[in-house]
Protein backbone atom coordinates (compact mmCIF):
# COMPACT_ATOMS: atom_id res chain seq x y z
CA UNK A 1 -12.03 -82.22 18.25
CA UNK A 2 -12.10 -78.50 17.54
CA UNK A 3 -9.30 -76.34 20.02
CA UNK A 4 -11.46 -75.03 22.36
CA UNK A 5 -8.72 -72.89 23.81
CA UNK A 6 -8.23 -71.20 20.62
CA UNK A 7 -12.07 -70.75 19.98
CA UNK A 8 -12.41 -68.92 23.00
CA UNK A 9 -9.84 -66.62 22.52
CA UNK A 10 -11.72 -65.62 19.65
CA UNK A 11 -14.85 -65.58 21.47
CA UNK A 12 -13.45 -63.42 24.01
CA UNK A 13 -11.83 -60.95 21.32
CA UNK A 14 -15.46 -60.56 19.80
CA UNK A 15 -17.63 -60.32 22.88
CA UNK A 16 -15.56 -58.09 24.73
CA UNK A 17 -17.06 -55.36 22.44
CA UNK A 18 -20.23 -53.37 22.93
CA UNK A 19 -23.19 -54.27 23.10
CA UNK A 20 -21.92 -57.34 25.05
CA UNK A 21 -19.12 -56.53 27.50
CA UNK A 22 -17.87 -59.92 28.18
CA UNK A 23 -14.96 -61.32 30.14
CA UNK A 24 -12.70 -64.33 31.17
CA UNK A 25 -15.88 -65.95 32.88
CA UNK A 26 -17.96 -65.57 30.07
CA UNK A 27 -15.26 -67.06 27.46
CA UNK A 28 -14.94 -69.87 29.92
CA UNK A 29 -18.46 -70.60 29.96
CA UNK A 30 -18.31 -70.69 26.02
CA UNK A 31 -15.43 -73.07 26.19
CA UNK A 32 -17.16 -75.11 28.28
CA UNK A 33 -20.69 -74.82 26.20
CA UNK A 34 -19.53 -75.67 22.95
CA UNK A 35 -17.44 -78.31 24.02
CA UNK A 36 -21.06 -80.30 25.13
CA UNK A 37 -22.37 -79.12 22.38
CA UNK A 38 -19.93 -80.84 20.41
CA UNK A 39 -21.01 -84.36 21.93
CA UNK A 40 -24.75 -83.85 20.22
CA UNK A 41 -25.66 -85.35 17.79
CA UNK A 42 -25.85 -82.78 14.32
CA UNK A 43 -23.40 -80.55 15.97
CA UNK A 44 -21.46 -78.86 12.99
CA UNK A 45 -18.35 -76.50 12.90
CA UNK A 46 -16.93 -74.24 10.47
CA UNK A 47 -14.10 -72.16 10.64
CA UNK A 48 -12.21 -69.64 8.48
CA UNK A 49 -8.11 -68.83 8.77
CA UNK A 50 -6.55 -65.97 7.71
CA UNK A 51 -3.23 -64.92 7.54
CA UNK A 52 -2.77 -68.24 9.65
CA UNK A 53 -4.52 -67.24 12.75
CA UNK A 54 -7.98 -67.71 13.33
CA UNK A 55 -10.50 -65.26 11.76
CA UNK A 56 -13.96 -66.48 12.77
CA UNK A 57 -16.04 -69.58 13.27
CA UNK A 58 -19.66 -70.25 13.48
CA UNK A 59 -21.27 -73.83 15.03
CA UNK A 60 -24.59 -74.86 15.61
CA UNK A 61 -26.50 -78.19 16.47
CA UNK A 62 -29.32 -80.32 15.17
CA UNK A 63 -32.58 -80.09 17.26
CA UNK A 64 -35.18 -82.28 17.02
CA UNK A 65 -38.77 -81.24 16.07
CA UNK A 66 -40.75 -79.54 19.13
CA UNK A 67 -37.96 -78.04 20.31
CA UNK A 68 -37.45 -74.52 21.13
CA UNK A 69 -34.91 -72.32 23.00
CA UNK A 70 -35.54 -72.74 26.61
CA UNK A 71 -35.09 -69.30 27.43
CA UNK A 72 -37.50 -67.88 24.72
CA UNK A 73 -40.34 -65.12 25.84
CA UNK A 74 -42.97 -67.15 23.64
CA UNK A 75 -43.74 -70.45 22.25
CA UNK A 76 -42.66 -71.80 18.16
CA UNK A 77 -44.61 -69.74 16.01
CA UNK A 78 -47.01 -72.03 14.26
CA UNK A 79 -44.75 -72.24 10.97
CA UNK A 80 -41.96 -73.41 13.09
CA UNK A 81 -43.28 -75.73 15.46
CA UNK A 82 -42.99 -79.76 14.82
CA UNK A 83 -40.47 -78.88 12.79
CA UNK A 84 -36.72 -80.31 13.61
CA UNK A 85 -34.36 -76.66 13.68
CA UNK A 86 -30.72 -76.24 13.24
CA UNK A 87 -29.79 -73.62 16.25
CA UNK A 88 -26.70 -71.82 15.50
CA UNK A 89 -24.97 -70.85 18.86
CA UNK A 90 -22.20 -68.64 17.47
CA UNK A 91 -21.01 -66.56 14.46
CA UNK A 92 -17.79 -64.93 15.61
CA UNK A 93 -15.45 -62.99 13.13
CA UNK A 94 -12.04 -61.48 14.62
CA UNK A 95 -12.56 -57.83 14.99
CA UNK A 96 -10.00 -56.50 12.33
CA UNK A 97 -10.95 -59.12 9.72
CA UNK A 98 -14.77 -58.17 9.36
CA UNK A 99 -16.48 -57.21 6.03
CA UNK A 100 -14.43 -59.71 4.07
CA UNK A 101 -17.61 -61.84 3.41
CA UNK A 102 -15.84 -64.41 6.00
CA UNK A 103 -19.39 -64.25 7.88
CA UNK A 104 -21.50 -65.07 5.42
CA UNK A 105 -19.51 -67.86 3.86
CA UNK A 106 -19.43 -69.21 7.24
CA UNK A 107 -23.22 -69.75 7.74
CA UNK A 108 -23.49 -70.82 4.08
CA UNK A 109 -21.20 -73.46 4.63
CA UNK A 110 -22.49 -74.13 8.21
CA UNK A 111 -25.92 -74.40 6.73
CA UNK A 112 -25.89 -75.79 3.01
CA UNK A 113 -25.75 -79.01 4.09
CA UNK A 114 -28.19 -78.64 6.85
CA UNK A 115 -31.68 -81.40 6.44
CA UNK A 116 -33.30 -79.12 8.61
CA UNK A 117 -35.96 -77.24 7.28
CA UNK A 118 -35.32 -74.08 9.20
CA UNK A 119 -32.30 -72.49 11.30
CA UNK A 120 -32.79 -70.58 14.08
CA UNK A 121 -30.14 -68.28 15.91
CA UNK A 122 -30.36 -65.13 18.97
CA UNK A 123 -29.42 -61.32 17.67
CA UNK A 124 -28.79 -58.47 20.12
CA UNK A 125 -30.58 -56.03 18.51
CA UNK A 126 -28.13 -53.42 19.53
CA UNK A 127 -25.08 -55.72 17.95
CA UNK A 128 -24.04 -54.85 14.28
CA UNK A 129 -25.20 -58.35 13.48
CA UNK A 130 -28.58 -58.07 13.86
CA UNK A 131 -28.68 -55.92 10.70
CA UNK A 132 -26.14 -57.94 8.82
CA UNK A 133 -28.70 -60.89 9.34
CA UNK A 134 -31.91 -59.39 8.43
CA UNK A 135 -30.25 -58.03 5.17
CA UNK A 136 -29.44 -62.32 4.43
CA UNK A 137 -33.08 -62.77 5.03
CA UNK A 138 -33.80 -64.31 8.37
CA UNK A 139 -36.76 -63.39 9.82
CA UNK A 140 -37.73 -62.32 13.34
CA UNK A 141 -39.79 -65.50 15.20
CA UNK A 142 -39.46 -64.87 18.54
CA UNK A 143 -37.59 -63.07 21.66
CA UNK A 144 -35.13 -64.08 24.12
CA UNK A 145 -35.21 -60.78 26.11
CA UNK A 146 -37.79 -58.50 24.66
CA UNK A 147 -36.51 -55.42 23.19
CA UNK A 148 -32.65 -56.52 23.61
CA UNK A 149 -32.10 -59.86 21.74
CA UNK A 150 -34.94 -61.20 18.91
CA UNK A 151 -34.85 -64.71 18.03
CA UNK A 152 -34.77 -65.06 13.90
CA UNK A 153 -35.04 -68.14 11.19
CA UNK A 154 -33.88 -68.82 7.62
CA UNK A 155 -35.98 -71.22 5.50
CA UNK A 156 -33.33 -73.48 4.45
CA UNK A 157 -35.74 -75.61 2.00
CA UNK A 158 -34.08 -75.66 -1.41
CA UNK A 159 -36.92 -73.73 -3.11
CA UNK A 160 -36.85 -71.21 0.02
CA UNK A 161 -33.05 -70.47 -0.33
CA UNK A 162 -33.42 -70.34 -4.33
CA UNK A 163 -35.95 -67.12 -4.11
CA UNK A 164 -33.68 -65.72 -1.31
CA UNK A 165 -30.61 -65.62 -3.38
């Protein structure tokens, strides 16, 4: 079972930060998140150490065809809908150990072996992020909050992912 203590410090040390302005309450909510999410079935985990701390971790789960994030302004775009999605929850890198490519290696191994034919994931568009994953090709779908956080998706067929790269 992953250390949900440690994972939150993390989350906490990246959330803090603008746009987001989180706290204890919100890291504890996290904790407590991720640790159900961790009972579902296609709940996957990746992680990255540097320097023997923690540097980042991203973890998403399996959802099964039809559904769609509970909170979203709109229904599944047509392309999207009936299919089964991998949501990815977090991507969290350690402040002073971004741009070292530990983000992206942590969603390509998060998602390689993914049978889902899409991934979905929530972007504040005022977060750094947001850029970093429209430059990997995902794709705007949907909103969460209109005009503050965009929902996106990666085609994560094998043919998709061979044009992307």
């Amino acid at each position: 079972m992953p250390d949900w203590a440690e994972l939150g410090a993390l989350y906490l040390d990246v959330y803090r930060e603008p746009p987001y302005g989180e706290g204890e309450a919100e890291a504890a909510g996290f904790r407590e998140t991720a640790a159900r999410h961790a009972l579902l079935p296609g709940f996957a985990l990746t992680t990255v150490h540097t320097g023997g701390e923690l540097a980042g971790f991203a973890y998403g789960v399996g959802r099964e065809a039809g559904w769609w994030p509970p909170r979203a302004a709109a229904a599944a775009p047509h392309r999207l809908a009936g299919h089964p999605l991998f949501y990815v929850y977090e991507l969290a890198i350690r402040p002073g150990r971004r741009g070292r490519g530990h983000g992206r290696d942590l969603l390509d191994r998060l998602l390689e072996p993914r049978p889902e034919p899409f991934a979905l994931l929530a972007a504040s568009t005022a977060a750094p992020a947001h850029t970093m994953y429209r430059r990997w090709g995902w794709q705007p779908v949907g909103a969460l909050t209109p005009g503050r956080s965009e929902l996106l998706a990666l085609d994560l067929r094998a043919e998709a992912r061979a044009i992307s790269r």
